[in-house]
N, C-alpha and C. Protein backbone atom coordinates (compact mmCIF):
# COMPACT_ATOMS: atom_id res chain seq x y z
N UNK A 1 190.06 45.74 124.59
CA UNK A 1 189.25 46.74 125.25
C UNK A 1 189.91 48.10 125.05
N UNK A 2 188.76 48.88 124.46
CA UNK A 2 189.54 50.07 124.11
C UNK A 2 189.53 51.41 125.63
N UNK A 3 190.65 52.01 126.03
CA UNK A 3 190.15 52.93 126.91
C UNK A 3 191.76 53.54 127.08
N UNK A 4 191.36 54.72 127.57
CA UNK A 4 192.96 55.49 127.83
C UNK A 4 193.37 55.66 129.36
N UNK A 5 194.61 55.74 129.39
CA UNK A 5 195.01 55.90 131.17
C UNK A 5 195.98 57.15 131.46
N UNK A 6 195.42 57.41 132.67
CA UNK A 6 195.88 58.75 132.72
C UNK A 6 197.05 58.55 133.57
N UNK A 7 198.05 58.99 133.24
CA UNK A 7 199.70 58.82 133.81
C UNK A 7 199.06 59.61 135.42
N UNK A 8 199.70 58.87 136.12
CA UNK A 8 199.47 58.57 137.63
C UNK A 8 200.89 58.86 138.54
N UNK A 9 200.99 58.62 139.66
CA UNK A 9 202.54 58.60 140.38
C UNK A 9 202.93 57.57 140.61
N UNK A 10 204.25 57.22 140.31
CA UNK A 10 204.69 56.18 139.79
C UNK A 10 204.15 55.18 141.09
N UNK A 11 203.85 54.06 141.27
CA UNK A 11 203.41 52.87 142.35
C UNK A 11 202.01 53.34 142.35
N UNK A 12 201.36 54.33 142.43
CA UNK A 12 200.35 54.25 142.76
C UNK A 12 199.07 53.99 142.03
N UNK A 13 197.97 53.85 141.99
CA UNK A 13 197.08 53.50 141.23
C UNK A 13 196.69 54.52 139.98
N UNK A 14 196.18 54.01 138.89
CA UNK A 14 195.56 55.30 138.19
C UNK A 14 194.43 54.67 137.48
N UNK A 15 193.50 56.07 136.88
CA UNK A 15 192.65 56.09 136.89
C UNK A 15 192.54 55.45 135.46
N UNK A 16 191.74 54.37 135.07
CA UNK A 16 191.38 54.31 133.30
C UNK A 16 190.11 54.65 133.38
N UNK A 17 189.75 54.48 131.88
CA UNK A 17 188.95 55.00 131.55
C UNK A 17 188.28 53.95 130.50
N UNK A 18 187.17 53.34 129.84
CA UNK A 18 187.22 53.05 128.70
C UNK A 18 185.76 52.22 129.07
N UNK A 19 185.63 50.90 128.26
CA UNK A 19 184.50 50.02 128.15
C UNK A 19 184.20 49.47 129.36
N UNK A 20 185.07 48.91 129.93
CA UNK A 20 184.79 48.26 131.47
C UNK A 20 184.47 49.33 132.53
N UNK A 21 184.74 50.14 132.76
CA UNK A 21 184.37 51.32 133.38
C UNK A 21 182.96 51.63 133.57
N UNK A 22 182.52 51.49 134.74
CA UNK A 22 180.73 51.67 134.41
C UNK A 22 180.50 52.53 135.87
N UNK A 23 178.84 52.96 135.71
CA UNK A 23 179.08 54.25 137.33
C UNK A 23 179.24 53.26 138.33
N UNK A 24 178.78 51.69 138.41
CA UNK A 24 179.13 51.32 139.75
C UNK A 24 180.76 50.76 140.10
N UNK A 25 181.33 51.42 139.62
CA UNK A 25 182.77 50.92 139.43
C UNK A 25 183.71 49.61 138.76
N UNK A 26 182.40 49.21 138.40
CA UNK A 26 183.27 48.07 137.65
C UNK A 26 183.92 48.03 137.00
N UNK A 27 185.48 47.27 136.38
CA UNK A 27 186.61 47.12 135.90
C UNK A 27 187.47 47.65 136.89
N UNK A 28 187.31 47.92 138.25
CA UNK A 28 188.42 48.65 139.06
C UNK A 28 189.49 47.68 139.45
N UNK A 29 190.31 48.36 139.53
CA UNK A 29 191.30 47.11 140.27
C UNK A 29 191.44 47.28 141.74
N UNK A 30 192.07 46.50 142.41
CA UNK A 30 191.86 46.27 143.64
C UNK A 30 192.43 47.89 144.36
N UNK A 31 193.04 47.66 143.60
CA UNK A 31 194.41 49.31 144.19
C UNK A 31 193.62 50.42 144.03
N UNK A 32 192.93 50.52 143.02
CA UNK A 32 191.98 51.78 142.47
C UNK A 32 190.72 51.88 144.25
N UNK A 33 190.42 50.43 144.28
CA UNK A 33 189.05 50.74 145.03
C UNK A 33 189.58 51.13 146.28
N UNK A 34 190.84 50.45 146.65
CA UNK A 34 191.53 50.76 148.34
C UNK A 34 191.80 52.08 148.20
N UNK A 35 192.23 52.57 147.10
CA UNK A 35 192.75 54.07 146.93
C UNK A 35 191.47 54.44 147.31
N UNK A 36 190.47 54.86 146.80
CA UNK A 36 189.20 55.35 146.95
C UNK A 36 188.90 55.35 148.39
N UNK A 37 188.94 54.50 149.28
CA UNK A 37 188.30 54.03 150.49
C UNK A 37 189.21 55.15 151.21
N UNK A 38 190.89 55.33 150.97
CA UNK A 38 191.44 55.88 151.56
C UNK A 38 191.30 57.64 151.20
N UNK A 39 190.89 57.54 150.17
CA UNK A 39 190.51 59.08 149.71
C UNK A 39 188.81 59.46 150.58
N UNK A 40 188.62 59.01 150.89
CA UNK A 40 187.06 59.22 152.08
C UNK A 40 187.34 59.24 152.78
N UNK A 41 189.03 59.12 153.89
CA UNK A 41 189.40 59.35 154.90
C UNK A 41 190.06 60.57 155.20
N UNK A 42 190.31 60.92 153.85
CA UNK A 42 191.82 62.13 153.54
C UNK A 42 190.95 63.35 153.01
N UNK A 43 191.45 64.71 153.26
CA UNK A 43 190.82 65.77 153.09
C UNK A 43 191.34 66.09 151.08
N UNK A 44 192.23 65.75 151.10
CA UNK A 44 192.60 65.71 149.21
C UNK A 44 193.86 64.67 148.91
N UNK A 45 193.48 64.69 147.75
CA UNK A 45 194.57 63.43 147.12
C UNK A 45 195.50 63.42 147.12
N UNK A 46 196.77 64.63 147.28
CA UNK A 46 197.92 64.41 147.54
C UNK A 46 197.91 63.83 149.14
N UNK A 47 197.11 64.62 150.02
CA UNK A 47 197.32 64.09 151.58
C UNK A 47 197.14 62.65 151.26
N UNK A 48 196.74 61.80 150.37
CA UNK A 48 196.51 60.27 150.64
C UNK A 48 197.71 59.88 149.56
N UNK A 49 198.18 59.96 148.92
CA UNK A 49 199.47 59.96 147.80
C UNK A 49 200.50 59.66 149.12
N UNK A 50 200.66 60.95 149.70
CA UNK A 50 201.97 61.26 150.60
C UNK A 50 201.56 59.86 151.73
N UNK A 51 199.89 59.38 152.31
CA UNK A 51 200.48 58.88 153.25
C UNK A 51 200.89 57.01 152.73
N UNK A 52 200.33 56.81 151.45
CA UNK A 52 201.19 56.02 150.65
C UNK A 52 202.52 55.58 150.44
N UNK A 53 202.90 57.37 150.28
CA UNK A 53 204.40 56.66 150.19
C UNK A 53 205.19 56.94 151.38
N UNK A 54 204.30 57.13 152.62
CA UNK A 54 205.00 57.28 153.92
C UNK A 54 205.42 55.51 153.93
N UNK A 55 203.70 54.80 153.58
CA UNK A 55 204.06 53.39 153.92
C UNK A 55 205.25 52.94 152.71
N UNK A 56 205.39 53.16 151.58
CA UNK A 56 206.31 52.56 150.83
C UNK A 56 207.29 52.68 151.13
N UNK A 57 208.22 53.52 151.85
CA UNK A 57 209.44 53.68 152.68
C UNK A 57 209.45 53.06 153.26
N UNK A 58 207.98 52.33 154.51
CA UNK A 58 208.33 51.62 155.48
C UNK A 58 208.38 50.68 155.19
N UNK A 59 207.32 49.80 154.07
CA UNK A 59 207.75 48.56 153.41
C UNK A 59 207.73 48.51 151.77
N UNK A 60 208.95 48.30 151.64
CA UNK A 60 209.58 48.83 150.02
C UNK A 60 209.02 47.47 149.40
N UNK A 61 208.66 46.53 149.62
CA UNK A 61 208.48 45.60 148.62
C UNK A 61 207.03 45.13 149.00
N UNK A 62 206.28 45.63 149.62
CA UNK A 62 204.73 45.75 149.56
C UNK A 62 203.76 46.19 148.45
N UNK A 63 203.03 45.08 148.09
CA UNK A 63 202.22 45.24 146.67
C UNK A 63 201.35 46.71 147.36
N UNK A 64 200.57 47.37 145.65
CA UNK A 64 200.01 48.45 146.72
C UNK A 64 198.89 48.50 147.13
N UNK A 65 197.82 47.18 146.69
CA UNK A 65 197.30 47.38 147.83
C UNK A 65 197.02 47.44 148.98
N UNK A 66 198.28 46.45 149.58
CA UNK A 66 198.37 46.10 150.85
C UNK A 66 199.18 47.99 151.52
N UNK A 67 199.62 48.59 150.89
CA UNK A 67 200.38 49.88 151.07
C UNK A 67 199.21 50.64 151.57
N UNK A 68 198.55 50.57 150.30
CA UNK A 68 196.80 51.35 150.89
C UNK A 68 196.34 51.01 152.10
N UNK A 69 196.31 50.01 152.49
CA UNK A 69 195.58 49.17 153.73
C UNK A 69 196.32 49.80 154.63
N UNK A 70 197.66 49.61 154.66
CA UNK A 70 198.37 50.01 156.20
C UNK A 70 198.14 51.67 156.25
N UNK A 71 198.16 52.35 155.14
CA UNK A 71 197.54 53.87 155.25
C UNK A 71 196.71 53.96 156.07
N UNK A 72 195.54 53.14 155.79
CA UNK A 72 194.47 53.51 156.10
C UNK A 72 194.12 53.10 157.85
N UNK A 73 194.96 51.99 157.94
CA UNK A 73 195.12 51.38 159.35
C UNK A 73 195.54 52.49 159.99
N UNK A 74 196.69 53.08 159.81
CA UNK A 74 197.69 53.90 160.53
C UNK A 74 196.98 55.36 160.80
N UNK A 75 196.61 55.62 159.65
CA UNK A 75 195.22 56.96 159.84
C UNK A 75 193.72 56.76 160.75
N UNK A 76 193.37 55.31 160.53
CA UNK A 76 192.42 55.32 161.62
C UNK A 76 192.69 54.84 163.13
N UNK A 77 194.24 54.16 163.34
CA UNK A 77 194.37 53.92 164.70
C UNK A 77 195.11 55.44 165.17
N UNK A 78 195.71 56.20 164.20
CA UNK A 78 196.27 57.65 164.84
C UNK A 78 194.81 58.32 164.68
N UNK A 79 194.26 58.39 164.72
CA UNK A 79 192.74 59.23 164.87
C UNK A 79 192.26 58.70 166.03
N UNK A 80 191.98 57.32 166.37
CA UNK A 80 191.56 56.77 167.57
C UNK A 80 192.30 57.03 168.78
N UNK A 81 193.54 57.00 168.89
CA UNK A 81 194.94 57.58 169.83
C UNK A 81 194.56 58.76 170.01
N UNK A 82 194.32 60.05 169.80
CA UNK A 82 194.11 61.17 169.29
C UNK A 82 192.50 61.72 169.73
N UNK A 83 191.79 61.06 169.55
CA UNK A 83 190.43 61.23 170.12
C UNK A 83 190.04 61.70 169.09
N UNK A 84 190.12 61.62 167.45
CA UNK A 84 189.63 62.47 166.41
C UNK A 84 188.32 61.91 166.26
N UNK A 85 188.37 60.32 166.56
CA UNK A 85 187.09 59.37 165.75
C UNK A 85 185.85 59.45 166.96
């Protein structure tokens, strides 16, 4: 499968590009789509990068999608605490 990838930050997901790639997202990987979910929570992509690798500090040997997940946990139970939601 031919397609190119665009150098990313290191652990985190990146974007390809190529044959599998279609508008409804197919060929994504799991990390790509959690990234996404967490980028609809976050005002821009470094704010969701940074709260990534807030979680990778907290658990260093966590695959990333599960890294994404606790982001996204931790951003919607501190929003709920908070009265944002």
């Amino acid at each position: 499968m031919a397609g190119t990838v665009e150098q990313g930050q290191p652990g985190l997901p990146v974007r390809q590009s190529g044959a599998a790639e279609t508008a409804t997202g197919a060929g994504d990987s799991a990390a790509e789509a959690a990234f996404r979910k967490l980028r609809r929570r976050v005002s821009d992509e470094a704010t969701a990068r940074r709260l990534v690798a807030h979680e990778r500090s907290r658990h260093p040997g966590a695959d990333e999608v599960t890294l994404i997940e606790r982001a996204i946990a931790r951003l919607d139970n501190d929003r709920y605490r908070h009265g944002s939601i």
